[in-house]
C-alpha atoms as a PDB file:
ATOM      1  CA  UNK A   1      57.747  15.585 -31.920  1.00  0.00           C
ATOM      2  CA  UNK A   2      55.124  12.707 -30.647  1.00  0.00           C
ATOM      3  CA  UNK A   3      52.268  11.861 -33.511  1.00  0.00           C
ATOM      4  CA  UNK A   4      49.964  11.461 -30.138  1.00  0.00           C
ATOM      5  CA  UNK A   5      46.404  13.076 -29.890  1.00  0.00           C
ATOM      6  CA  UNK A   6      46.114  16.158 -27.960  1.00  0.00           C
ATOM      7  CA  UNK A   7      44.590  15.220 -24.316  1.00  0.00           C
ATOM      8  CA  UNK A   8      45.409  13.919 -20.718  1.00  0.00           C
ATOM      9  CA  UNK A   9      48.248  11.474 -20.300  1.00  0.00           C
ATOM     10  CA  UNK A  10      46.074   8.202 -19.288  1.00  0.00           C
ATOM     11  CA  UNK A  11      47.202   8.220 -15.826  1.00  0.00           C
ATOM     12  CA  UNK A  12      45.104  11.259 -15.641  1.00  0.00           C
ATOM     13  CA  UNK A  13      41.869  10.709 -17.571  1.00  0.00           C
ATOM     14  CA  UNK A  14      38.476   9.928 -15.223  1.00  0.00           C
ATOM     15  CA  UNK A  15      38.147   6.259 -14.665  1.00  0.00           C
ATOM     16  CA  UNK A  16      34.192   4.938 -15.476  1.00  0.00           C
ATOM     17  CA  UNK A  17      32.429   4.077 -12.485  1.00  0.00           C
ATOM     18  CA  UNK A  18      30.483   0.821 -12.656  1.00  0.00           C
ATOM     19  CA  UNK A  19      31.023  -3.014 -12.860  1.00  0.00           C
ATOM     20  CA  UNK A  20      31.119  -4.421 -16.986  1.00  0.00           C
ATOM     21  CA  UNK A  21      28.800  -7.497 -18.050  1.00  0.00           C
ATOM     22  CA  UNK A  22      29.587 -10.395 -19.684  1.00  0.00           C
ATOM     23  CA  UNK A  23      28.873  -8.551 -22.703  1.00  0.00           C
ATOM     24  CA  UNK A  24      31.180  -5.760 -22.088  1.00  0.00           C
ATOM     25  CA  UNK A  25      28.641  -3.324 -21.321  1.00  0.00           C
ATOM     26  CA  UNK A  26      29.358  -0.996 -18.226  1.00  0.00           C
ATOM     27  CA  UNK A  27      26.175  -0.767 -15.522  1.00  0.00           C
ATOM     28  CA  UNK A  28      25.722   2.402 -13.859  1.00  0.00           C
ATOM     29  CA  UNK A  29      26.407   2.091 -10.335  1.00  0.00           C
ATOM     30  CA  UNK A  30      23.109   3.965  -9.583  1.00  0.00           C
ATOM     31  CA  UNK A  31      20.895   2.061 -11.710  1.00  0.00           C
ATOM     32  CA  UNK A  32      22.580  -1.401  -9.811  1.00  0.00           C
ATOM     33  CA  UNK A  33      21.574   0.029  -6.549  1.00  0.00           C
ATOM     34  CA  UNK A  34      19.528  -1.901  -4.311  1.00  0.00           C
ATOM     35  CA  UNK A  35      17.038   0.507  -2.674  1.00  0.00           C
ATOM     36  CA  UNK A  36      15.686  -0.517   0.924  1.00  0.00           C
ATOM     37  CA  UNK A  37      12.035  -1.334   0.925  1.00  0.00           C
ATOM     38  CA  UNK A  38      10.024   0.821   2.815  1.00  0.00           C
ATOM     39  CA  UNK A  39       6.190   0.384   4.523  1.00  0.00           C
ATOM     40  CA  UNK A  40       3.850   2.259   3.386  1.00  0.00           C
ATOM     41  CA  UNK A  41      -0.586   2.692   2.554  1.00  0.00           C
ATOM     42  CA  UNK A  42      -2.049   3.093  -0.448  1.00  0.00           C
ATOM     43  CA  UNK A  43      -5.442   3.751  -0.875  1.00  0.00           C
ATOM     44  CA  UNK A  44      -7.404   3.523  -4.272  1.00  0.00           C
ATOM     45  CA  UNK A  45     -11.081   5.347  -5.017  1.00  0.00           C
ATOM     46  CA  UNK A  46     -12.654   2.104  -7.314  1.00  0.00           C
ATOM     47  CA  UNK A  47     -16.128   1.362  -8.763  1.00  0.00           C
ATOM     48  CA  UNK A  48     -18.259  -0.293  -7.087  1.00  0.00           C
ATOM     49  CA  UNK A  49     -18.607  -3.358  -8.763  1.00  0.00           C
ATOM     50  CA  UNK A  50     -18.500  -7.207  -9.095  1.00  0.00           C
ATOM     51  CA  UNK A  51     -14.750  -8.576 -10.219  1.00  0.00           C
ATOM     52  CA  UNK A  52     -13.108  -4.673  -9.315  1.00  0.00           C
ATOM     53  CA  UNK A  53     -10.810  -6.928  -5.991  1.00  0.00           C
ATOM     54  CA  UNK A  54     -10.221  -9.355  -8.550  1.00  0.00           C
ATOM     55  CA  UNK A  55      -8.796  -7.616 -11.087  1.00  0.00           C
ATOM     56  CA  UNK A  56      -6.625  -5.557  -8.169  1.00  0.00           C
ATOM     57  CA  UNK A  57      -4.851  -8.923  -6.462  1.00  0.00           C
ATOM     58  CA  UNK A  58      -4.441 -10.473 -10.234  1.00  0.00           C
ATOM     59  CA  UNK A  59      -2.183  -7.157 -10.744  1.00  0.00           C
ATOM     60  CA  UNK A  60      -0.438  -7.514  -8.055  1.00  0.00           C
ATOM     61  CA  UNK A  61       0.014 -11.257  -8.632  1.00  0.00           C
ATOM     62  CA  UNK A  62       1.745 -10.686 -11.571  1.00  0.00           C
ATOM     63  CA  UNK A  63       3.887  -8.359 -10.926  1.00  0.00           C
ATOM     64  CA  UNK A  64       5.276 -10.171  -7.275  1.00  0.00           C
ATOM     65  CA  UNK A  65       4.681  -7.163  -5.559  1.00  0.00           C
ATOM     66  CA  UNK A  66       4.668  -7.612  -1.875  1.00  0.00           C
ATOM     67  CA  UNK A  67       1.260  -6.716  -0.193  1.00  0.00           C
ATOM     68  CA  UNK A  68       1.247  -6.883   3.360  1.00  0.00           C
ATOM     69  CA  UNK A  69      -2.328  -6.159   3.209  1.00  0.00           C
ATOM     70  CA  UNK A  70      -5.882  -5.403   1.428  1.00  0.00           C
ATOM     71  CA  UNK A  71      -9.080  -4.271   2.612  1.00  0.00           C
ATOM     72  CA  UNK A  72     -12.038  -3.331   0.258  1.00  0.00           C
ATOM     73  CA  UNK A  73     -15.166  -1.719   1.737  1.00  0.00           C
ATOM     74  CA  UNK A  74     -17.986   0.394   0.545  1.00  0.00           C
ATOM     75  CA  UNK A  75     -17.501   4.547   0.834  1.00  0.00           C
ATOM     76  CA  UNK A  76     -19.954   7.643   1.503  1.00  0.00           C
ATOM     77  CA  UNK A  77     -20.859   7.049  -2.164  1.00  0.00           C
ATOM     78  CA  UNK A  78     -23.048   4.039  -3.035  1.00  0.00           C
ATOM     79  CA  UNK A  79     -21.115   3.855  -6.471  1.00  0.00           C
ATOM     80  CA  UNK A  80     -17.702   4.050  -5.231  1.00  0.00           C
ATOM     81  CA  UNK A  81     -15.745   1.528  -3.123  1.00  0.00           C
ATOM     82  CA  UNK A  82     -12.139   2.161  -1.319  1.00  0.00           C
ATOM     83  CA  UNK A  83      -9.303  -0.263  -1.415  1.00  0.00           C
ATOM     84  CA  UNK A  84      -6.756   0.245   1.198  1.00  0.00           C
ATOM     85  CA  UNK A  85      -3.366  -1.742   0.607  1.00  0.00           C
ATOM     86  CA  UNK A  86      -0.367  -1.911   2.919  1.00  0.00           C
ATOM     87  CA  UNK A  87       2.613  -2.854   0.980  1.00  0.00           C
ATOM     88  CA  UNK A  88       6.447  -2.759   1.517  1.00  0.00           C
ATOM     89  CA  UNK A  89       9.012  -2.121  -1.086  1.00  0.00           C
ATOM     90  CA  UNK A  90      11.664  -0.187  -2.479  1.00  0.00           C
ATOM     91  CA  UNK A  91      11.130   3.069  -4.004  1.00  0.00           C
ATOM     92  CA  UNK A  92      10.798   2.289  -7.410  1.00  0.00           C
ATOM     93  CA  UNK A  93       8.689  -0.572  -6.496  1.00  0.00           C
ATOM     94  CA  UNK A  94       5.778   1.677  -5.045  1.00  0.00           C
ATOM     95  CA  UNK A  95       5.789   3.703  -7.404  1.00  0.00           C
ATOM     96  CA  UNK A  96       5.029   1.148  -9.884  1.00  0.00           C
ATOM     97  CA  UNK A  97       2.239   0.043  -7.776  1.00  0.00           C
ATOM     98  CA  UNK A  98       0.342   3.401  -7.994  1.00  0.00           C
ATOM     99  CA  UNK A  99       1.065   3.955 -11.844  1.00  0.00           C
ATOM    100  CA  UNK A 100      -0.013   0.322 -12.470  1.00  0.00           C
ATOM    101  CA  UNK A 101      -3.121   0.629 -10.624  1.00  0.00           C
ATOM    102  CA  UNK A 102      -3.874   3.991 -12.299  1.00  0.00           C
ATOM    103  CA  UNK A 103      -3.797   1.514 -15.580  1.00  0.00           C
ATOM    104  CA  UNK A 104      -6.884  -0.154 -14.344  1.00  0.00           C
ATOM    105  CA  UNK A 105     -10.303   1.119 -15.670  1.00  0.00           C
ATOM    106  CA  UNK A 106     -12.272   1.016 -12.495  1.00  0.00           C
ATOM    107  CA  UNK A 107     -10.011   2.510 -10.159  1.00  0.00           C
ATOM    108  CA  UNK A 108     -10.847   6.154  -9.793  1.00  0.00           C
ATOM    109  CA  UNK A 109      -8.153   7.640  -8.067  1.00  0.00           C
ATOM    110  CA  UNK A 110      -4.974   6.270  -6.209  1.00  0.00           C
ATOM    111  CA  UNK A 111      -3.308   7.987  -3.377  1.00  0.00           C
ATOM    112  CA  UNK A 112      -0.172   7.040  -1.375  1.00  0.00           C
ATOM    113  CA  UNK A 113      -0.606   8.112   2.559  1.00  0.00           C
ATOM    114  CA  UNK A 114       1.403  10.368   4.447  1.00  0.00           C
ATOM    115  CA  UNK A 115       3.242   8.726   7.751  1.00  0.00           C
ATOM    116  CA  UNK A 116       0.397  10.129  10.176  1.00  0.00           C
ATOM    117  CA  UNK A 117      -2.601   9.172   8.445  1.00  0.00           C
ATOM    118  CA  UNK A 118      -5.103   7.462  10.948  1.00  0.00           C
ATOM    119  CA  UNK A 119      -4.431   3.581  10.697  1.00  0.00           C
ATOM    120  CA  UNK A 120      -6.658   1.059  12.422  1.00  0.00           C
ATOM    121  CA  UNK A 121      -7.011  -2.654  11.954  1.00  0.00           C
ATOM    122  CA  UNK A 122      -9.644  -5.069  14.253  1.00  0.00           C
ATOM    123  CA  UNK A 123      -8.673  -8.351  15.673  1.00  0.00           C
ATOM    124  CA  UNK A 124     -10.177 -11.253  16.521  1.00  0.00           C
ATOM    125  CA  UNK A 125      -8.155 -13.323  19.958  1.00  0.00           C
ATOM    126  CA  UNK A 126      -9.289 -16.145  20.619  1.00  0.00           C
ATOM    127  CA  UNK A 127      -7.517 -17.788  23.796  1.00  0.00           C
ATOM    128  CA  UNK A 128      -7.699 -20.831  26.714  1.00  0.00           C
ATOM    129  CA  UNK A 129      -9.594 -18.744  29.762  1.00  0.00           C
ATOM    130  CA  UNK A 130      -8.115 -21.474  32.912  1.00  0.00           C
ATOM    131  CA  UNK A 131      -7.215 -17.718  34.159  1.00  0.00           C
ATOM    132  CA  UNK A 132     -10.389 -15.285  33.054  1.00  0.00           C
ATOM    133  CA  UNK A 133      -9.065 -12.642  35.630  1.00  0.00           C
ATOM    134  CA  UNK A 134      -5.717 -12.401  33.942  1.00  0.00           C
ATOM    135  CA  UNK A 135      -7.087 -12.630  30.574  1.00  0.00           C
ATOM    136  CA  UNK A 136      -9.562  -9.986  31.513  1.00  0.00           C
ATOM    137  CA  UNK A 137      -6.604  -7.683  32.657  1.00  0.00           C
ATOM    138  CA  UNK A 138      -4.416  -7.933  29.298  1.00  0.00           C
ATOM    139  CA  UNK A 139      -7.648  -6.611  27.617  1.00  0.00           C
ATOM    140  CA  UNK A 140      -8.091  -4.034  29.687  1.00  0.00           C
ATOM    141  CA  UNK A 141      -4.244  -3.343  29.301  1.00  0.00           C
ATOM    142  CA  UNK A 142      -5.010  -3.123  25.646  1.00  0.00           C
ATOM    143  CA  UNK A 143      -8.455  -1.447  25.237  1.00  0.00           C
ATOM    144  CA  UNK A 144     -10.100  -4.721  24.369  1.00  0.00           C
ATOM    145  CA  UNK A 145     -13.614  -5.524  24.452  1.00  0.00           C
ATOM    146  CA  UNK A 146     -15.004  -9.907  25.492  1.00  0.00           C
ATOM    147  CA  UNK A 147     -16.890 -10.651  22.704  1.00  0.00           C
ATOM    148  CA  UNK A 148     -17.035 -14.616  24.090  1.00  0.00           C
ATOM    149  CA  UNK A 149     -16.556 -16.077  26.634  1.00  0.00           C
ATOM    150  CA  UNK A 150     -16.969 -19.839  27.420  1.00  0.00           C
ATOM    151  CA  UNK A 151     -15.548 -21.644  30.680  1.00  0.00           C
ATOM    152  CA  UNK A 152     -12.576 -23.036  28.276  1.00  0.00           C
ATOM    153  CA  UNK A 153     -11.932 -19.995  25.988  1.00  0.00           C
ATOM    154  CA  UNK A 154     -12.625 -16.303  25.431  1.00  0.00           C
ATOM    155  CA  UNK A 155     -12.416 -13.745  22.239  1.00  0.00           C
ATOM    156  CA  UNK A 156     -11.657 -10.730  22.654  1.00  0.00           C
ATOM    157  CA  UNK A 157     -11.379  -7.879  20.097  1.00  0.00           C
ATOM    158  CA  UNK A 158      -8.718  -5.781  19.911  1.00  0.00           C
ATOM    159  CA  UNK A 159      -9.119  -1.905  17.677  1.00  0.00           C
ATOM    160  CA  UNK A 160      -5.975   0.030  17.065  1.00  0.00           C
ATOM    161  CA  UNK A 161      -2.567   0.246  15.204  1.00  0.00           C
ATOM    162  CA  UNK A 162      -1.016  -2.863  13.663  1.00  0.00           C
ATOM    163  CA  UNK A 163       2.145  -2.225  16.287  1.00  0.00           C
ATOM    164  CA  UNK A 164      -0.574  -2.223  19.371  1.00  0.00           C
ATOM    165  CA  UNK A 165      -2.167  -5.308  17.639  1.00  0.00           C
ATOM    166  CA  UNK A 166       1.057  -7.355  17.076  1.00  0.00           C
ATOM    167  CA  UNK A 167       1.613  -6.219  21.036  1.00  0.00           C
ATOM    168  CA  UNK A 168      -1.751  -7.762  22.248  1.00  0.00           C
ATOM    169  CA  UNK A 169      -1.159 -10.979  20.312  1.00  0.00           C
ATOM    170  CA  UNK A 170       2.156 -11.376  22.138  1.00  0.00           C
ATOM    171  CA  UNK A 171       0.639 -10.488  25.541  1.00  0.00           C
ATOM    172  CA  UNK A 172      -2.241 -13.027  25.064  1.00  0.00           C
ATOM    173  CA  UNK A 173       0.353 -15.793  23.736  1.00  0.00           C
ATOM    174  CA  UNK A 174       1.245 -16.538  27.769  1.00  0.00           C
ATOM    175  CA  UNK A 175      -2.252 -18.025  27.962  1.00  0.00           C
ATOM    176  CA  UNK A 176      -2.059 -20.280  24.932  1.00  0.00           C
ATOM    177  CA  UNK A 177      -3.957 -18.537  21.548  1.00  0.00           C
ATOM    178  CA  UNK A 178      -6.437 -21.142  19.923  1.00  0.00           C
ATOM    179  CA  UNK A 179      -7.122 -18.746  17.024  1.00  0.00           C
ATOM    180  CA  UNK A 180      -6.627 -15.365  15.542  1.00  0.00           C
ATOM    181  CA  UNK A 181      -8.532 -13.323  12.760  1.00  0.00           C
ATOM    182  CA  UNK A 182      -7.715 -10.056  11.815  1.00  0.00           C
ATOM    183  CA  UNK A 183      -9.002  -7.585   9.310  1.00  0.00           C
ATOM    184  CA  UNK A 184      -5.597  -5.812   7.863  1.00  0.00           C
ATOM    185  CA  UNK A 185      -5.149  -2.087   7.599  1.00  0.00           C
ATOM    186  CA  UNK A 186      -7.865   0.578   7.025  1.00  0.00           C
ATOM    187  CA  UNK A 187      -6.917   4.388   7.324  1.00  0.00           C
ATOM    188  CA  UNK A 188      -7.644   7.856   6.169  1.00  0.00           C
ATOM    189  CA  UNK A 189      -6.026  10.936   5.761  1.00  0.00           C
ATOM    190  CA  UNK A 190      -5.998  13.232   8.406  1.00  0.00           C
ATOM    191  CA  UNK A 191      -7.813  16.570   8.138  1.00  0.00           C
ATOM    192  CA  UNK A 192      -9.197  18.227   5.521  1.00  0.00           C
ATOM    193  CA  UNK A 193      -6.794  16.507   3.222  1.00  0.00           C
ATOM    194  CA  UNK A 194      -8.404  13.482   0.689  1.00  0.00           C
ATOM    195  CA  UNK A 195      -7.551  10.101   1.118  1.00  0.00           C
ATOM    196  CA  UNK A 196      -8.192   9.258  -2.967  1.00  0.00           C
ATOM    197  CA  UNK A 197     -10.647  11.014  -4.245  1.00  0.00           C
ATOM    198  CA  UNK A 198     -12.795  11.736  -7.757  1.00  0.00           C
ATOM    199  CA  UNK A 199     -11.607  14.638  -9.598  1.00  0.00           C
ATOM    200  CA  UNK A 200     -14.465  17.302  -9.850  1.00  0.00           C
ATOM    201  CA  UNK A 201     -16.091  17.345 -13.504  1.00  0.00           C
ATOM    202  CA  UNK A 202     -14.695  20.463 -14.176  1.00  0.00           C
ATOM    203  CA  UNK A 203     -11.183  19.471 -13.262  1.00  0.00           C
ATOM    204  CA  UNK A 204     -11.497  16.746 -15.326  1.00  0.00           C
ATOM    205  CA  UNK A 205     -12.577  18.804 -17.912  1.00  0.00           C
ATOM    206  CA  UNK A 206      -9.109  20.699 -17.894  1.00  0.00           C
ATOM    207  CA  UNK A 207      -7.527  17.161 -17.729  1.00  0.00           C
ATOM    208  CA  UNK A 208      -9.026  16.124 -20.985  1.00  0.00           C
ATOM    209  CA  UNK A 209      -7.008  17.028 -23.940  1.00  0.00           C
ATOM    210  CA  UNK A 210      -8.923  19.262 -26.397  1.00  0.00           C
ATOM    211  CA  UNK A 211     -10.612  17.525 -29.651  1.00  0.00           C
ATOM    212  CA  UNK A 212     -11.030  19.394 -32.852  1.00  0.00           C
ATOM    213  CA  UNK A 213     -14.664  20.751 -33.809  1.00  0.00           C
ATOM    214  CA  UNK A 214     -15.938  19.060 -36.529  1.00  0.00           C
ATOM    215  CA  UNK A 215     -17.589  21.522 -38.835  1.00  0.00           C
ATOM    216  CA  UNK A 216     -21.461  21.047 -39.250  1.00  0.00           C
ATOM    217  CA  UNK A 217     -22.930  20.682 -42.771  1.00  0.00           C
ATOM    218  CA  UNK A 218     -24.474  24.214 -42.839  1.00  0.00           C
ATOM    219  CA  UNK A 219     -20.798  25.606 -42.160  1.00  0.00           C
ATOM    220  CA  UNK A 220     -20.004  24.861 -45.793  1.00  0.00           C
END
């Protein structure tokens, strides 16, 4: 009669999954995983006011996340401004973006865009004109408008997607680009559905948790 402990032989008990630390300490496998960044907008309802950009690209600063772009602009409400950020990375990564900037007490509301929200972004080509015909045609190719035009070098602006933008810049490289400016991403939701927006009072209302009355003096 073996003086063993009831159980599997070892041959047949489940084997951990995971690497070990230095320490000993097992890491689960899905934890480890490295997730594949993905692109994505985000746009955030903020107050209007002075240092509200500031204290936006100071979060972002310290936490290294990686913003591809940020536009700020005023909104249909003189008190509110919109933030629109295009930023690529993992999973977990975005989502720490929108609860951070939830954290911050002038941003209103944060929203993450679906895939076919409208996105634009204007640019700015500046290039040498020895061939204004040619140039001429690539804008028309792309929808673009001559804002300048000098016997050396002409600007034209460019409205659209960041794809038909980075497609334009390429086209107009064949000339020889002196400068470019562009604006980054701006974009709505399509639809009746909100981009970011304030909660109605009374929704915010149900939001709040409940206090306890106080009882008045004359209660007594």
């Amino acid at each position: 009669m073996s003086g063993g402990l009831d159980g599997p032989a070892p041959e047949e008990r489940p084997t951990p999954k995971g690497r070990r630390t230095a320490q000993g300490i097992r890491v689960d496998p899905e934890v480890e995983a490295q997730h594949d960044p993905r692109r994505t907008v985000i746009s955030a309802l903020v107050e209007h006011e002075p240092g509200v950009l500031s204290d936006v690209s100071g979060l972002f600063s310290r936490r290294q996340f990686n913003i591809e772009s940020l536009t700020v602009g005023p909104t249909e409400d003189e008190d509110r401004a919109r933030i629109t950020l295009v930023v690529e990375e993992p999973d977990p990564g975005i989502e720490q973006i929108k609860k951070q900037l939830r954290k911050l007490v002038p941003v209103v509301s944060v929203q993450e865009l679906e895939p076919d929200a409208m996105r634009r972004e204007l640019a700015l080509v500046k290039v040498n004109a020895m061939r204004p015909d040619r140039v001429a045609a690539v804008a028309d190719m792309f929808d673009g408008k001559t804002v300048d035009a000098t016997p050396e070098t002409a600007t034209i602006e460019i409205t659209g997607s960041d794809q038909k933008i980075d497609s334009a810049i390429e086209a107009f490289g064949q000339f020889g680009i002196r400068e470019i400016s562009r604006t980054g991403t701006t974009a709505l939701a399509r639809g009746m559905t909100d981009t970011a927006r304030e909660a109605p009072p009374e929704e915010s209302a149900q939001n709040e948790p409940t206090q306890p009355q106080q009882p008045h003096a004359d209660d007594d």
